[in-house]
Structures are given as structure tokens and as C-alpha cells.
C-alpha atoms as a PDB file:
ATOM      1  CA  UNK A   1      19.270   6.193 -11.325  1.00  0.00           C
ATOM      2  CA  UNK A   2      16.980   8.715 -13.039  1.00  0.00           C
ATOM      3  CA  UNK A   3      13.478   9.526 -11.827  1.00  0.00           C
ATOM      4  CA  UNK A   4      11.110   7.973 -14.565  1.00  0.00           C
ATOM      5  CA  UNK A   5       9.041  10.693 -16.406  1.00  0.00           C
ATOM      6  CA  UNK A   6       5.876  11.019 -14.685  1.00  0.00           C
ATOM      7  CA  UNK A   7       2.689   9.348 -15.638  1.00  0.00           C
ATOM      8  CA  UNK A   8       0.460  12.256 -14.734  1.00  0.00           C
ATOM      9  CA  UNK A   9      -0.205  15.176 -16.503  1.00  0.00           C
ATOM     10  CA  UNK A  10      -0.849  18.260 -13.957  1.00  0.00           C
ATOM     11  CA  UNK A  11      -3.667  20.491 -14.636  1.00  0.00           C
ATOM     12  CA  UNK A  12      -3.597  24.155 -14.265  1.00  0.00           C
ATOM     13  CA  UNK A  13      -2.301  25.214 -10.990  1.00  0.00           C
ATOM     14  CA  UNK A  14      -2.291  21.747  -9.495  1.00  0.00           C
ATOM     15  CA  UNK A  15      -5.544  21.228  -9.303  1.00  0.00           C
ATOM     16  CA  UNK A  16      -6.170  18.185 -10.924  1.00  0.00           C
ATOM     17  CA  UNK A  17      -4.211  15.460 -12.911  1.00  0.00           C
ATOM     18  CA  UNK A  18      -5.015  13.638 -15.802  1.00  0.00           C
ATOM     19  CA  UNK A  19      -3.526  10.245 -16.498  1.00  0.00           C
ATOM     20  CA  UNK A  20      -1.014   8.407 -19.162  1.00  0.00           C
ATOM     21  CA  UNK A  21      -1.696   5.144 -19.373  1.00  0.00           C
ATOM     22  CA  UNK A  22       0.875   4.094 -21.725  1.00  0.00           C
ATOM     23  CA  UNK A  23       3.561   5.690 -18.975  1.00  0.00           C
ATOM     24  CA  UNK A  24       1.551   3.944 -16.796  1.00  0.00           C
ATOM     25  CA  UNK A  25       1.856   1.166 -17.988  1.00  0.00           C
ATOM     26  CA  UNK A  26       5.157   1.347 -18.853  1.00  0.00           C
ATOM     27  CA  UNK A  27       6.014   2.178 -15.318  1.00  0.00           C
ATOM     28  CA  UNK A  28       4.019  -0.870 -14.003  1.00  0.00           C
ATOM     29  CA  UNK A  29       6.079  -3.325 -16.141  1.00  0.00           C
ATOM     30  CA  UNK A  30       9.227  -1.927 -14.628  1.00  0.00           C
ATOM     31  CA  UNK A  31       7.362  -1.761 -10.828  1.00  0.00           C
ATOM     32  CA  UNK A  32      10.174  -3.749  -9.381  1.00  0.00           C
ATOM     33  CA  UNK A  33      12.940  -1.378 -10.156  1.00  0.00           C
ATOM     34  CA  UNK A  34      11.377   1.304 -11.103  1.00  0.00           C
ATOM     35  CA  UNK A  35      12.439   4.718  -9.132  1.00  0.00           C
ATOM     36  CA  UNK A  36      10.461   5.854  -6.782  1.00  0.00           C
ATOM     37  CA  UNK A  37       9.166   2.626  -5.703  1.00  0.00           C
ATOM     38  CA  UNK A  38       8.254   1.044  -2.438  1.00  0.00           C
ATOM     39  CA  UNK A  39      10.356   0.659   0.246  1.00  0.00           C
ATOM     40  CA  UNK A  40       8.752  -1.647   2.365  1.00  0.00           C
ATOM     41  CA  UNK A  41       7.290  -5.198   1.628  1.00  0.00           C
ATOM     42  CA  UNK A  42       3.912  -5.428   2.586  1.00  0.00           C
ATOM     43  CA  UNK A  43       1.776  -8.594   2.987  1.00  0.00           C
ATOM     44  CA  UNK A  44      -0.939  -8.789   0.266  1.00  0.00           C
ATOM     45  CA  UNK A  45       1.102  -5.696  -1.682  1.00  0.00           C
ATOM     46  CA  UNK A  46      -0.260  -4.292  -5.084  1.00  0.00           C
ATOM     47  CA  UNK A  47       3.029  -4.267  -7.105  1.00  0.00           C
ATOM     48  CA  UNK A  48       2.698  -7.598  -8.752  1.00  0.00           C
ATOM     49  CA  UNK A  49      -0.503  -6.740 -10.351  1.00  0.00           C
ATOM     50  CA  UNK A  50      -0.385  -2.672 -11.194  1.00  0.00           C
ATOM     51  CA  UNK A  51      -0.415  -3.790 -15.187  1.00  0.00           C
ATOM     52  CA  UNK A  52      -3.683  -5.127 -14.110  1.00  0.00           C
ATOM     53  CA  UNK A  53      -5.060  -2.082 -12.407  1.00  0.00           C
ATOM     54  CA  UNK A  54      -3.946   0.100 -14.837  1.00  0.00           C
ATOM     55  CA  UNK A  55      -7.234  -0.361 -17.146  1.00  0.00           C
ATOM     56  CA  UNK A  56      -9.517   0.725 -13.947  1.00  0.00           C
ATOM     57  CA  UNK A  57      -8.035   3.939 -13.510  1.00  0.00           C
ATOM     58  CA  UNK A  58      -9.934   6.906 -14.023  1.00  0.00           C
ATOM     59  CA  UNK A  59      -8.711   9.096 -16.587  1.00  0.00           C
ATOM     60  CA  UNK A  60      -8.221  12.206 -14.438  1.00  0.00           C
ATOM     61  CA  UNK A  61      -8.748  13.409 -10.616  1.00  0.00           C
ATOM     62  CA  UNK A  62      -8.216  16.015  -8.543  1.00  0.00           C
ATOM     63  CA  UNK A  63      -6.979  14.495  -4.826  1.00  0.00           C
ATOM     64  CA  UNK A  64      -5.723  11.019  -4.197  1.00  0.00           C
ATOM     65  CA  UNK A  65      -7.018   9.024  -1.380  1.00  0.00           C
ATOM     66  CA  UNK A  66      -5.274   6.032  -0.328  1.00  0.00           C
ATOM     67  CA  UNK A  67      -6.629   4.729   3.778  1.00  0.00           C
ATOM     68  CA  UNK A  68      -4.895   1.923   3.438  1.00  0.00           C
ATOM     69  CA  UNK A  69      -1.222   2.291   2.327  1.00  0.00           C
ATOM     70  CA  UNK A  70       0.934  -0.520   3.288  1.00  0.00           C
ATOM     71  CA  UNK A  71       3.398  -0.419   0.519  1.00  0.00           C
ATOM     72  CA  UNK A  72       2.127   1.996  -1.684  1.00  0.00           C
ATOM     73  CA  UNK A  73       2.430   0.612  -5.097  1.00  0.00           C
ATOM     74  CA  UNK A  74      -0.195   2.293  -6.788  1.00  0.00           C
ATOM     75  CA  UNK A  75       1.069   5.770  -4.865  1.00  0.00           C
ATOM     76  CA  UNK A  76       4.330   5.498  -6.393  1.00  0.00           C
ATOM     77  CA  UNK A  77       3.448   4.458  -9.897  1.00  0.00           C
ATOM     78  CA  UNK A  78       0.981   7.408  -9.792  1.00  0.00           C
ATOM     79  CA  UNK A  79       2.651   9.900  -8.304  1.00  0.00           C
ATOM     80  CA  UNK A  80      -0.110  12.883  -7.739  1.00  0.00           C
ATOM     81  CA  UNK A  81       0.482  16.099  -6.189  1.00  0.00           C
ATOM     82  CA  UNK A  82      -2.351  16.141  -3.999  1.00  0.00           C
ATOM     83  CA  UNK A  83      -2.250  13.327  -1.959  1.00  0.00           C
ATOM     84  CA  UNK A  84      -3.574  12.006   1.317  1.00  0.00           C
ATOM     85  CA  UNK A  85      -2.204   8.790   2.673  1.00  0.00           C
ATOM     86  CA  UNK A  86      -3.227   6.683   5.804  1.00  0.00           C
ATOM     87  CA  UNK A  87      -2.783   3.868   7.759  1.00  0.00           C
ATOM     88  CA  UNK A  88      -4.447   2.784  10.333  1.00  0.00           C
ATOM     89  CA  UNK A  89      -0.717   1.022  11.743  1.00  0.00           C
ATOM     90  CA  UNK A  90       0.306   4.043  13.770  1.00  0.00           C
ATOM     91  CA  UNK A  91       4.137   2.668  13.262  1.00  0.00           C
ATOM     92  CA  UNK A  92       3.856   2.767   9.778  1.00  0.00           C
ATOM     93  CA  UNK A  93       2.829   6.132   9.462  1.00  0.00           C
ATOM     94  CA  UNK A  94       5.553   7.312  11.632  1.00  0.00           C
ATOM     95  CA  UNK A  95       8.121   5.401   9.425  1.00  0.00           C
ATOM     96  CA  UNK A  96       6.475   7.193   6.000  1.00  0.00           C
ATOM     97  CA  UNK A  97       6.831  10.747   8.284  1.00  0.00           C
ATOM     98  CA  UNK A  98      10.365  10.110   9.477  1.00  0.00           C
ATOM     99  CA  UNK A  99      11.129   9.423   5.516  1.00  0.00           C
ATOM    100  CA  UNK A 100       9.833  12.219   3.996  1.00  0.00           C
ATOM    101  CA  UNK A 101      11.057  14.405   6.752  1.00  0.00           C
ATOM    102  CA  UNK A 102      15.275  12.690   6.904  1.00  0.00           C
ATOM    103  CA  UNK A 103      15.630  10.472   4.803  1.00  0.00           C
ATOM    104  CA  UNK A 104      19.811  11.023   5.644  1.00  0.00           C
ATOM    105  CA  UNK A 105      19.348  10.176   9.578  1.00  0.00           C
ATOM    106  CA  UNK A 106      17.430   7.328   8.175  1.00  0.00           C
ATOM    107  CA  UNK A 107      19.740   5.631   5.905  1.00  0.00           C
ATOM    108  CA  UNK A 108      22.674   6.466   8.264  1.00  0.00           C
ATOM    109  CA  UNK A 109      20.749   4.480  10.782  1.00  0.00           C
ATOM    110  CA  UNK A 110      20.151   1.662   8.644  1.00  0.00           C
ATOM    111  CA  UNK A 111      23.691   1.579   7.370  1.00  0.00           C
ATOM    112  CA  UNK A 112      24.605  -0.026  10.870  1.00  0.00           C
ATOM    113  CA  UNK A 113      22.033  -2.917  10.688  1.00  0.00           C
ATOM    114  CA  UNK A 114      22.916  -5.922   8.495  1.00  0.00           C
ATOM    115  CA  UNK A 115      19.970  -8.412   7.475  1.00  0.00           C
ATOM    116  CA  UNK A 116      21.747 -11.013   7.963  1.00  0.00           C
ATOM    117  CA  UNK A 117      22.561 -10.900  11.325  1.00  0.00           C
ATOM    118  CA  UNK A 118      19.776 -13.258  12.734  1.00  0.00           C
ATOM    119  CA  UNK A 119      20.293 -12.462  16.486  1.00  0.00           C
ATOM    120  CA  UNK A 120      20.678  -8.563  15.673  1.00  0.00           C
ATOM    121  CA  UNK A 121      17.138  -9.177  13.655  1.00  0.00           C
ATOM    122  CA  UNK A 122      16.299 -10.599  17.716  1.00  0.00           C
ATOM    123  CA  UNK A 123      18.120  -8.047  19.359  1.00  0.00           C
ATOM    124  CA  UNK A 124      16.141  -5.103  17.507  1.00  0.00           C
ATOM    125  CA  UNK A 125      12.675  -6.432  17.708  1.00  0.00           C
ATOM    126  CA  UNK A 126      12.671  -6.835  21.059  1.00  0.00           C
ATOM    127  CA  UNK A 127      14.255  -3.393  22.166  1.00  0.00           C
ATOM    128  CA  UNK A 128      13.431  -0.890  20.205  1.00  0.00           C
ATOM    129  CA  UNK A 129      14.231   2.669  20.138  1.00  0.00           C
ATOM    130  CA  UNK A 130      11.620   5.730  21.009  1.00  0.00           C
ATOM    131  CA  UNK A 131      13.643   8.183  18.877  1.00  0.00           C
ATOM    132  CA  UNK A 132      11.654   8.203  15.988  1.00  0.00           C
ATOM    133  CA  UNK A 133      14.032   8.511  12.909  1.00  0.00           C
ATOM    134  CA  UNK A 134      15.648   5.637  14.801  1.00  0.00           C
ATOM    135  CA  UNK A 135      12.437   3.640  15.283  1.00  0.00           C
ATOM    136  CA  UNK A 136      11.613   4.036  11.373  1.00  0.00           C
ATOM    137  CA  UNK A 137      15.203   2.754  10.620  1.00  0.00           C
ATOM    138  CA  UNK A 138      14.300  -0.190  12.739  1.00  0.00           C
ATOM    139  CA  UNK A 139      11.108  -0.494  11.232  1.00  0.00           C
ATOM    140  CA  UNK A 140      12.610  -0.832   8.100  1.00  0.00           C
ATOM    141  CA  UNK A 141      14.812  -2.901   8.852  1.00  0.00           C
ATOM    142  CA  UNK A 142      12.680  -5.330  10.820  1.00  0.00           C
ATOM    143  CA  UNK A 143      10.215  -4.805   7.324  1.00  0.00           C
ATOM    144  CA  UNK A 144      12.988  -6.312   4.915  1.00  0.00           C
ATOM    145  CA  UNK A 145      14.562  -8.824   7.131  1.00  0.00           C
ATOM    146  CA  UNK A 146      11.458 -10.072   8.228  1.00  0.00           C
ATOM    147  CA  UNK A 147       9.150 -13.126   7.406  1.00  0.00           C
ATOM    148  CA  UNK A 148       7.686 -12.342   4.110  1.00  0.00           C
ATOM    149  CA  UNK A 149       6.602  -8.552   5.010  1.00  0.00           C
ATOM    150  CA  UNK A 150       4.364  -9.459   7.212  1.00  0.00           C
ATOM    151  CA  UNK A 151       2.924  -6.630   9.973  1.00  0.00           C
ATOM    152  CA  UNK A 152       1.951  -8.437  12.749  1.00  0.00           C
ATOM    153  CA  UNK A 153       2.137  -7.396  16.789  1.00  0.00           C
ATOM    154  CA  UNK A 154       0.822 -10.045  19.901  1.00  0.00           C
ATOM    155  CA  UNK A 155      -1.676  -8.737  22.842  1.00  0.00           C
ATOM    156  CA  UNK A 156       0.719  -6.181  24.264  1.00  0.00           C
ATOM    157  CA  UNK A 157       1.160  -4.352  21.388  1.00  0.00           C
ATOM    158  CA  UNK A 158       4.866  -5.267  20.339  1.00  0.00           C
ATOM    159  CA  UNK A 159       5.762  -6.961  16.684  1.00  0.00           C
ATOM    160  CA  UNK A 160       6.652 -10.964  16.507  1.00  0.00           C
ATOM    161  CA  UNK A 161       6.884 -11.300  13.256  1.00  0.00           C
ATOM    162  CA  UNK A 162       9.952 -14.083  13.027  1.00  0.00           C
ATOM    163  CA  UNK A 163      12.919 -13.836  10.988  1.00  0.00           C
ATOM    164  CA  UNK A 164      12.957 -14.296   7.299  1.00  0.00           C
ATOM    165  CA  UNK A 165      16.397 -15.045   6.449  1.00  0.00           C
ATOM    166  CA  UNK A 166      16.731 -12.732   4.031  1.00  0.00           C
ATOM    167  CA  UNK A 167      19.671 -14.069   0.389  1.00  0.00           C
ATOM    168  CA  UNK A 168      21.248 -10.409   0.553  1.00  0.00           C
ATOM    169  CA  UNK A 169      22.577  -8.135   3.024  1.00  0.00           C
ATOM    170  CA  UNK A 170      21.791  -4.860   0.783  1.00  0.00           C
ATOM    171  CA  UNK A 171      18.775  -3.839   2.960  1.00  0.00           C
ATOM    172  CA  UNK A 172      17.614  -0.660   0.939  1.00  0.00           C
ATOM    173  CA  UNK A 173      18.103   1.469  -2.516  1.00  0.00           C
ATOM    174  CA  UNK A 174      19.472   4.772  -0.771  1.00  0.00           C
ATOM    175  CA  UNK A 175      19.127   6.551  -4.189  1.00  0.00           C
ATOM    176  CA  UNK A 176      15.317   5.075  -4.350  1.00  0.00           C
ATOM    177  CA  UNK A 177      14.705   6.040  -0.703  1.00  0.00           C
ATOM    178  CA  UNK A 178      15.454   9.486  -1.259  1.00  0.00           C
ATOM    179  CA  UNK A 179      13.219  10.135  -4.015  1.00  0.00           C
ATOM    180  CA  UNK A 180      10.740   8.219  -2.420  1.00  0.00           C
ATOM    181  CA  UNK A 181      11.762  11.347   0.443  1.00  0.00           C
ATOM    182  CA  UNK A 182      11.242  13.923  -2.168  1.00  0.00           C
ATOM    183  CA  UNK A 183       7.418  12.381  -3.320  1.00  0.00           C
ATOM    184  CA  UNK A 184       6.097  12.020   0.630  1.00  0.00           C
ATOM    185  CA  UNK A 185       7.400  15.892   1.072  1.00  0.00           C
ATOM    186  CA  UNK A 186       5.611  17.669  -1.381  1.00  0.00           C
ATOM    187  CA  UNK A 187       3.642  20.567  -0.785  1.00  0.00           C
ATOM    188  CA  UNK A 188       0.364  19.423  -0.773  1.00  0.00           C
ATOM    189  CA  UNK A 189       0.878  16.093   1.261  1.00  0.00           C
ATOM    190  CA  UNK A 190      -0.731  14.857   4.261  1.00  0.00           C
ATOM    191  CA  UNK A 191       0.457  11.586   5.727  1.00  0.00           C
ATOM    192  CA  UNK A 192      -2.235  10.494   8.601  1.00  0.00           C
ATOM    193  CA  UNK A 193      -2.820   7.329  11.284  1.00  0.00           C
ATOM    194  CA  UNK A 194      -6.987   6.664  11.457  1.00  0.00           C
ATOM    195  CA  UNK A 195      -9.777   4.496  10.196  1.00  0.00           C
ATOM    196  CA  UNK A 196     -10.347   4.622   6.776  1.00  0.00           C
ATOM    197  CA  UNK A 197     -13.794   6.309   7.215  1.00  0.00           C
ATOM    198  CA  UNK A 198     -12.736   9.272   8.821  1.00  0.00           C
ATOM    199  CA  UNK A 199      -9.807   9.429   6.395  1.00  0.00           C
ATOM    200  CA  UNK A 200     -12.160  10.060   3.807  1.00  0.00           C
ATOM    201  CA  UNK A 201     -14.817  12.285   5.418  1.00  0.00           C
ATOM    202  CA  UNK A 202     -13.911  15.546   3.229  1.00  0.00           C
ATOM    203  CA  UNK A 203     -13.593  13.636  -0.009  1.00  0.00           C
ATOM    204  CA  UNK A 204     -14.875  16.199  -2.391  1.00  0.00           C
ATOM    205  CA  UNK A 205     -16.292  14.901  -6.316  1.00  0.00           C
ATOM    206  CA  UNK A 206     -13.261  14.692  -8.568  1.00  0.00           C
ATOM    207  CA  UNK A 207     -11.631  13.203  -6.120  1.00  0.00           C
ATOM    208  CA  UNK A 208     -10.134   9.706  -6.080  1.00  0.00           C
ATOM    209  CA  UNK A 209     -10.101   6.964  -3.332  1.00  0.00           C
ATOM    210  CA  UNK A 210      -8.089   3.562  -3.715  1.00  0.00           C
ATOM    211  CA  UNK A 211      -9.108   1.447  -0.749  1.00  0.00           C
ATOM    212  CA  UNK A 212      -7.047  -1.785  -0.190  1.00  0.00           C
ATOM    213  CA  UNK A 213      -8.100  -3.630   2.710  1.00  0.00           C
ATOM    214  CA  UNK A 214      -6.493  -6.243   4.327  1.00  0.00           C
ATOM    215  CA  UNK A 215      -7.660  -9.681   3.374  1.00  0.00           C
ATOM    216  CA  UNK A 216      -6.812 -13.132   2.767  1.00  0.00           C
ATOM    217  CA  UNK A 217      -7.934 -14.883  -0.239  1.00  0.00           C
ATOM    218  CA  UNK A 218      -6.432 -18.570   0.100  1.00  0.00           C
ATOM    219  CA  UNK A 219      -8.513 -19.643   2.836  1.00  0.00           C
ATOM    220  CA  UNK A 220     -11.866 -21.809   1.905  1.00  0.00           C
ATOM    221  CA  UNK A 221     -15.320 -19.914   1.208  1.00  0.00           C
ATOM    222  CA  UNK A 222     -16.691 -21.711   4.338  1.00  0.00           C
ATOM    223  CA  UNK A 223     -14.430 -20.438   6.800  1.00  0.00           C
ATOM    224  CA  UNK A 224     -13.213 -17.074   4.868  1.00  0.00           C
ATOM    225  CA  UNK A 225     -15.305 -14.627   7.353  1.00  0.00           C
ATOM    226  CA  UNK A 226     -14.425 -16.268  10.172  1.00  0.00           C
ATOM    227  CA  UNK A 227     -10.580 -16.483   9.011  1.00  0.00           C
ATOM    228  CA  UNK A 228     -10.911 -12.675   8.458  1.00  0.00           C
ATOM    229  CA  UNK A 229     -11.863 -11.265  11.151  1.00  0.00           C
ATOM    230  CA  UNK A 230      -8.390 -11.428  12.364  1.00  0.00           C
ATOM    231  CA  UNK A 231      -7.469  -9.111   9.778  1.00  0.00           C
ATOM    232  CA  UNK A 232     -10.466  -6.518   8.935  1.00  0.00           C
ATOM    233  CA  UNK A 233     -13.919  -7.880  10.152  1.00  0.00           C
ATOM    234  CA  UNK A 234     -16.774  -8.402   8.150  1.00  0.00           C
ATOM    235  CA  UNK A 235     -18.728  -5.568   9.869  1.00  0.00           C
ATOM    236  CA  UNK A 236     -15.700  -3.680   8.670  1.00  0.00           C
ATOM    237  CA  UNK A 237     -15.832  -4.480   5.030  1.00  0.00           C
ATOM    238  CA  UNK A 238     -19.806  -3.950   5.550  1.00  0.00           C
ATOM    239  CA  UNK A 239     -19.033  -0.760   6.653  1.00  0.00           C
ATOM    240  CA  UNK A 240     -16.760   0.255   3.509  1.00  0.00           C
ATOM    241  CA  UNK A 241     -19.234  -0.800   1.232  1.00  0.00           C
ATOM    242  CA  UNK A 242     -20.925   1.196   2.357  1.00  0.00           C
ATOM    243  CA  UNK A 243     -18.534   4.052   2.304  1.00  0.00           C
ATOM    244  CA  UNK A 244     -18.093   3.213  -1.348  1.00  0.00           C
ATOM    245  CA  UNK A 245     -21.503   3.851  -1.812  1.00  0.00           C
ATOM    246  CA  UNK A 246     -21.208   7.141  -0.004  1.00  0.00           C
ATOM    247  CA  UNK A 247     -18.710   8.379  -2.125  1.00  0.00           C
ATOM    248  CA  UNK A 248     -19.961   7.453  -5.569  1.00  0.00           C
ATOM    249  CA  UNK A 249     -23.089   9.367  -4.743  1.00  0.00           C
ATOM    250  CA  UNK A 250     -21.055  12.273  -4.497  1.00  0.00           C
ATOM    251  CA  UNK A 251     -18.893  11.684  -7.517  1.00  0.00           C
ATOM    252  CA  UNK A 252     -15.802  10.334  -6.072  1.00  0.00           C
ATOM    253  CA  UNK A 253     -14.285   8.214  -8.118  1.00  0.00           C
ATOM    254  CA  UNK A 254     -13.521   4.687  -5.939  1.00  0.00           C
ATOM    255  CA  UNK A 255     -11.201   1.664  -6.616  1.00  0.00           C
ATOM    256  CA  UNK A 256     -11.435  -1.002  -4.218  1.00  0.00           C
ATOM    257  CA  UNK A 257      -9.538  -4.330  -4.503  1.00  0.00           C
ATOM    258  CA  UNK A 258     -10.845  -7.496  -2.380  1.00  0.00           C
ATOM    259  CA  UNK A 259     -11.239 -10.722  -2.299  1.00  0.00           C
ATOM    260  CA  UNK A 260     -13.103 -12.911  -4.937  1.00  0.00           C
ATOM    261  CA  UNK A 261     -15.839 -13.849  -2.805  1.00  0.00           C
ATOM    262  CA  UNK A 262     -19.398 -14.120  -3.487  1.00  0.00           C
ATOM    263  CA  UNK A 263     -20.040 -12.354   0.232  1.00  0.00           C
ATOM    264  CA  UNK A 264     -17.324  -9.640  -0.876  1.00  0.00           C
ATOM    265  CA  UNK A 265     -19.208  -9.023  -4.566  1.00  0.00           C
ATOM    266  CA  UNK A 266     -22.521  -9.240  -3.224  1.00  0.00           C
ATOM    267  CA  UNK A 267     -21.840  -5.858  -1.237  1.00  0.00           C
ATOM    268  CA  UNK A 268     -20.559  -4.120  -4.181  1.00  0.00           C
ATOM    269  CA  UNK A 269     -23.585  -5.446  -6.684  1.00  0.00           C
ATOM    270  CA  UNK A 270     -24.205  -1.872  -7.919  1.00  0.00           C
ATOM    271  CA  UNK A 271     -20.489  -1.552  -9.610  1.00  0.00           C
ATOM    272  CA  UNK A 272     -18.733  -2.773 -11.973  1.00  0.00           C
ATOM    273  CA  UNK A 273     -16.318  -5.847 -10.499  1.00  0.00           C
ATOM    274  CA  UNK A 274     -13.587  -7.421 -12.594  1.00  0.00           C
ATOM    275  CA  UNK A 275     -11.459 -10.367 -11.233  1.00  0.00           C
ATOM    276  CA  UNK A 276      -7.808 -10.062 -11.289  1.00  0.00           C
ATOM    277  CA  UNK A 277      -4.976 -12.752 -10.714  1.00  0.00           C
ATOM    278  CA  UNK A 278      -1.527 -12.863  -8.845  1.00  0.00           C
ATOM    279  CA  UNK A 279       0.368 -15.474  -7.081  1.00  0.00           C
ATOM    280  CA  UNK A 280       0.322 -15.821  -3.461  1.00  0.00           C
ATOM    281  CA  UNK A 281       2.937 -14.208  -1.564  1.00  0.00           C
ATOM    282  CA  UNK A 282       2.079 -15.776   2.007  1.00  0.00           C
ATOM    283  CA  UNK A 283       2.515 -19.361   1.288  1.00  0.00           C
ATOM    284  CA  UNK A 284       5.332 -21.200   3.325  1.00  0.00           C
ATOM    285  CA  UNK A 285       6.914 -22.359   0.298  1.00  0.00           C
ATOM    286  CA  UNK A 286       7.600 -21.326  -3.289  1.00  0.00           C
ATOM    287  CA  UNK A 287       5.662 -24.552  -4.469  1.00  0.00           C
ATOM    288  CA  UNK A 288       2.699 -23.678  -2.564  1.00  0.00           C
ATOM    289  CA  UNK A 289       2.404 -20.176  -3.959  1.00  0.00           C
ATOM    290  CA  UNK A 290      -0.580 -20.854  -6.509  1.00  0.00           C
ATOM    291  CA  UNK A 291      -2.368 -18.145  -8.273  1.00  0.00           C
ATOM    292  CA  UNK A 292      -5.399 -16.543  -6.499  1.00  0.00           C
ATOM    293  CA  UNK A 293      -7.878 -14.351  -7.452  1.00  0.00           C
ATOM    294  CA  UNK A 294      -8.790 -11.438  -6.643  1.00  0.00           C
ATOM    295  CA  UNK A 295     -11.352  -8.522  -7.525  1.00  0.00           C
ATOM    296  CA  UNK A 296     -11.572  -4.654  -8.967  1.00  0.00           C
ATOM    297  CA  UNK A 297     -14.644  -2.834  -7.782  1.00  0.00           C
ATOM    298  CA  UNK A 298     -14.906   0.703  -9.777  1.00  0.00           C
ATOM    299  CA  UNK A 299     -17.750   3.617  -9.233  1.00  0.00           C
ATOM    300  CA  UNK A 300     -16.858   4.755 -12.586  1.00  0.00           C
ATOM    301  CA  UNK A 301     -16.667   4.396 -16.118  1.00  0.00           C
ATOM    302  CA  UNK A 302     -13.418   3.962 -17.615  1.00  0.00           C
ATOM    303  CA  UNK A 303     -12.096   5.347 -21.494  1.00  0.00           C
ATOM    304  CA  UNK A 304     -12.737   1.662 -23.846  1.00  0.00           C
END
């Protein structure tokens, strides 16, 4: 399969990149098998709704920003040549590094581990290796045969997600993992493990931050802080506000997605907030996977 054209338009020497939004959103339409995409699931994931984002782009920046990768959807539809990506899951960084660094030793790993070997699912997440093109196979693998994409570890540290009984043993695209391999080892790439803040200390104007948080939107509005704490506290999402705030003064452009929550939007009353909807991917069962809405928070104005 063909790498799709890319949606950016690179300015002079590299220094900047100015956006097609009809490739854009061309490539968002086609985000499920489009190549590169992601290759991990990711609880709370971006793909679904990139037609949606698309409009809140900026029309051109210099760096891309993104502290909290996950997946990367919006990396991979973009593709920019000046890039800094972090994570403040130390594993997944390691697995994004072992990628872009051999992708081969990775696949040939992963060609030994079938998803559908429950106890081997078992076997894996409780032994893992300390080689780490090995432990990024493993990773992987533990990614797509596990529960729904969920990241989760217990007190000491070590992942319980439980098995997700995956329908197909064909764990990963090798032909979409390797371009994936050629877009994390470009030039001007830095892949990092750190808080978002510090991530984004040398953020210059031009520049262009997507933060992503982790959050949950299904829970009630009574008990949403409380219920997220577990995942990024609310002195946390205090704290990027006022990051956001931060950077706009200096002419960053920032996109933040969160939840649709009168506490969330009342942080971000300077900006301009639009509410998007997806389904819910974390849901037990298909039937209780109703839409929920989220929100768009933009420092800048956007081409009408």
C-alpha cells in the first residue's frame, strides 16, 4: 500500500508547514486504513473524530507539539517535519523509540506472538522482557490483544489490563508499521517521556501544541472530578489551563480537546470552545456505547 500524498505543504527549508484541508480531510475519512496510521489502540483515541478536528486546525505552523500522544491520530494524519512527541507513560515512549529505530526486530518479534492465544496473552504480561525491541513487541502485542486499549498498571508498577479476546489473529499492518518507522525517524524528530509542562517549555510563536489529556466523559457531572483524579487530577487540568494561557500569550497556536464540562469550559472562558461528538469506546458492551460529547478549545482564529 502506497503512502497517501501528504496533507502539508513544507515551507522553505523546513521551516514551517502550511496545511491542506481538503487532503486533510480526505485523509481523516480514510483514518482507519489510511497509511501511516496508528499502531496502537489507545483508550479515549482521536481517530474517530479527526473529520471533526479538521476545521480547528490552524492554517500553518512551524513545530508540532503533541505531550500527550497515546495513539497519535492527529500525528499521523498531519504528518509535520518538525515534531516533538511525549508521553508521560515511560513504556510507551520506549515502544514509539524501538519503532522508529527497528521496525524489522520488531515485527520479527511480533511474528511469534498470536492474539489469540489467551494464556500466551497471560504468559507475556506477567514476564516480560528488558530487551527493549523485545519489550515494545510485547507492548504491542499486549496493546492489540488487550481489553479495549486500555493502559493501565496496579501499585507496583506492572500492567493488568485483562484480555480482550481479540476476532483476528493478524496483530499488525507490517507495511503500515514501517512507514509509521520512516515518519518517527525523520530528521528533525524528538520522541520524549515527561510532564506535559516541561514538554512544552521552549515552545516558540508559530509553533503548534495539541494537548489531549486523559479524561473520562461518561461519568455524572457530580462525581466527574472525583472520578478523574484517577486519570489526570483536577489540579492537573488547572495547571494546563493555565499552560494554555501561557502559550497563547506568546503566539503558540493551542488545540486542546476535553471533556464537556462546565468545570472543564469554565477554565478555558477566554477561547473559543466548540463541542464535538463520538461514541464511547470504553463501554462493556456495544449497546452501551452511546454518543458523548466532547470539547475543542482553540487560541486561534481559524480561515471561515
Amino acid at each position: 500500500m502506497a503512502q497517501q500524498a501528504s496533507p502539508l505543504h513544507v515551507r522553505g527549508s523546513g521551516t514551517g508547514h502550511v496545511l491542506d484541508r481538503k487532503l486533510l480531510l480526505d485523509g481523516a475519512a480514510r483514518s482507519l486504513s489510511a497509511v501511516p496510521r496508528p499502531f496502537l489502540r489507545w483508550a479515549g483515541s482521536k481517530q474517530r473524530v479527526l473529520r471533526q478536528l479538521v476545521p480547528h486546525l490552524p492554517a500553518s505552523f512551524d513545530r508540532y507539539f503533541e505531550p500527550f500522544l497515546g495513539a497519535g491520530s492527529l500525528f499521523f494524519l498531519l504528518r509535520p517535519t518538525r515534531v516533538v512527541l511525549a508521553d508521560a507513560c515511560v513504556e510507551l515512549v520506549e515502544t514509539y523509540r524501538a519503532v522508529a529505530s527497528d521496525p524489522n526486530a520488531v515485527l520479527d518479534w511480533l511474528s511469534g506472538l498470536n492474539p489469540l492465544d489467551k494464556d500466551l496473552y497471560y504468559r507475556v504480561r506477567a514476564r516480560r522482557s528488558e530487551d527493549p525491541v523485545r519489550r515494545a513487541a510485547e507492548f504491542i502485542f499486549l496493546n492489540r490483544a488487550g481489553w479495549n486499549g486500555l493502559y493501565r498498571v496496579n501499585s507496583r508498577g506492572e500492567f493488568n489490563v485483562p484480555y480482550g479476546a481479540p476476532k483476528t489473529a493478524n496483530l499488525i499492518d507490517s507495511t503500515n508499521l514501517l512507514e509509521c518507522s520512516r515518519l518517527l525517524a525523520q530528521r528533525h524528530m524528538t520522541i520524549t517521556a515527561g510532564d506535559f509542562e516541561r514538554v512544552v517549555e521552549d515552545c516558540e510563536p508559530g509553533d503548534f501544541v495539541f494537548f489531549d489529556p486523559p479524561y473520562v466523559t461518561s461519568h455524572n457531572n457530580n462525581g466527574f472530578i472525583d472520578y478523574n483524579e484517577r486519570l489526570f487530577s483536577w489540579k492537573d487540568q488547572i495547571r494546563l489551563a493555565e499552560v494554555v494561557r501561557h502559550l497563547a500569550a506568546k503566539n503558540v497556536n493551542v488545540l486542546v480537546t476535553n471533556a464537556n464540562h462546565k468545570g472543564v469550559l469554565d477554565l478555558y472562558a477566554d477561547f473559543v470552545t466548540s463541542p464535538i461528538s463520538r461514541a464511547s469506546t470504553l463501554a462493556g458492551s456495544r449497546a452501551a456505547r452511546r454518543p458523548v460529547t466532547e470539547t475543542v478549545i482553540r487560541t486561534y482564529d481559524v480561515p471561515s
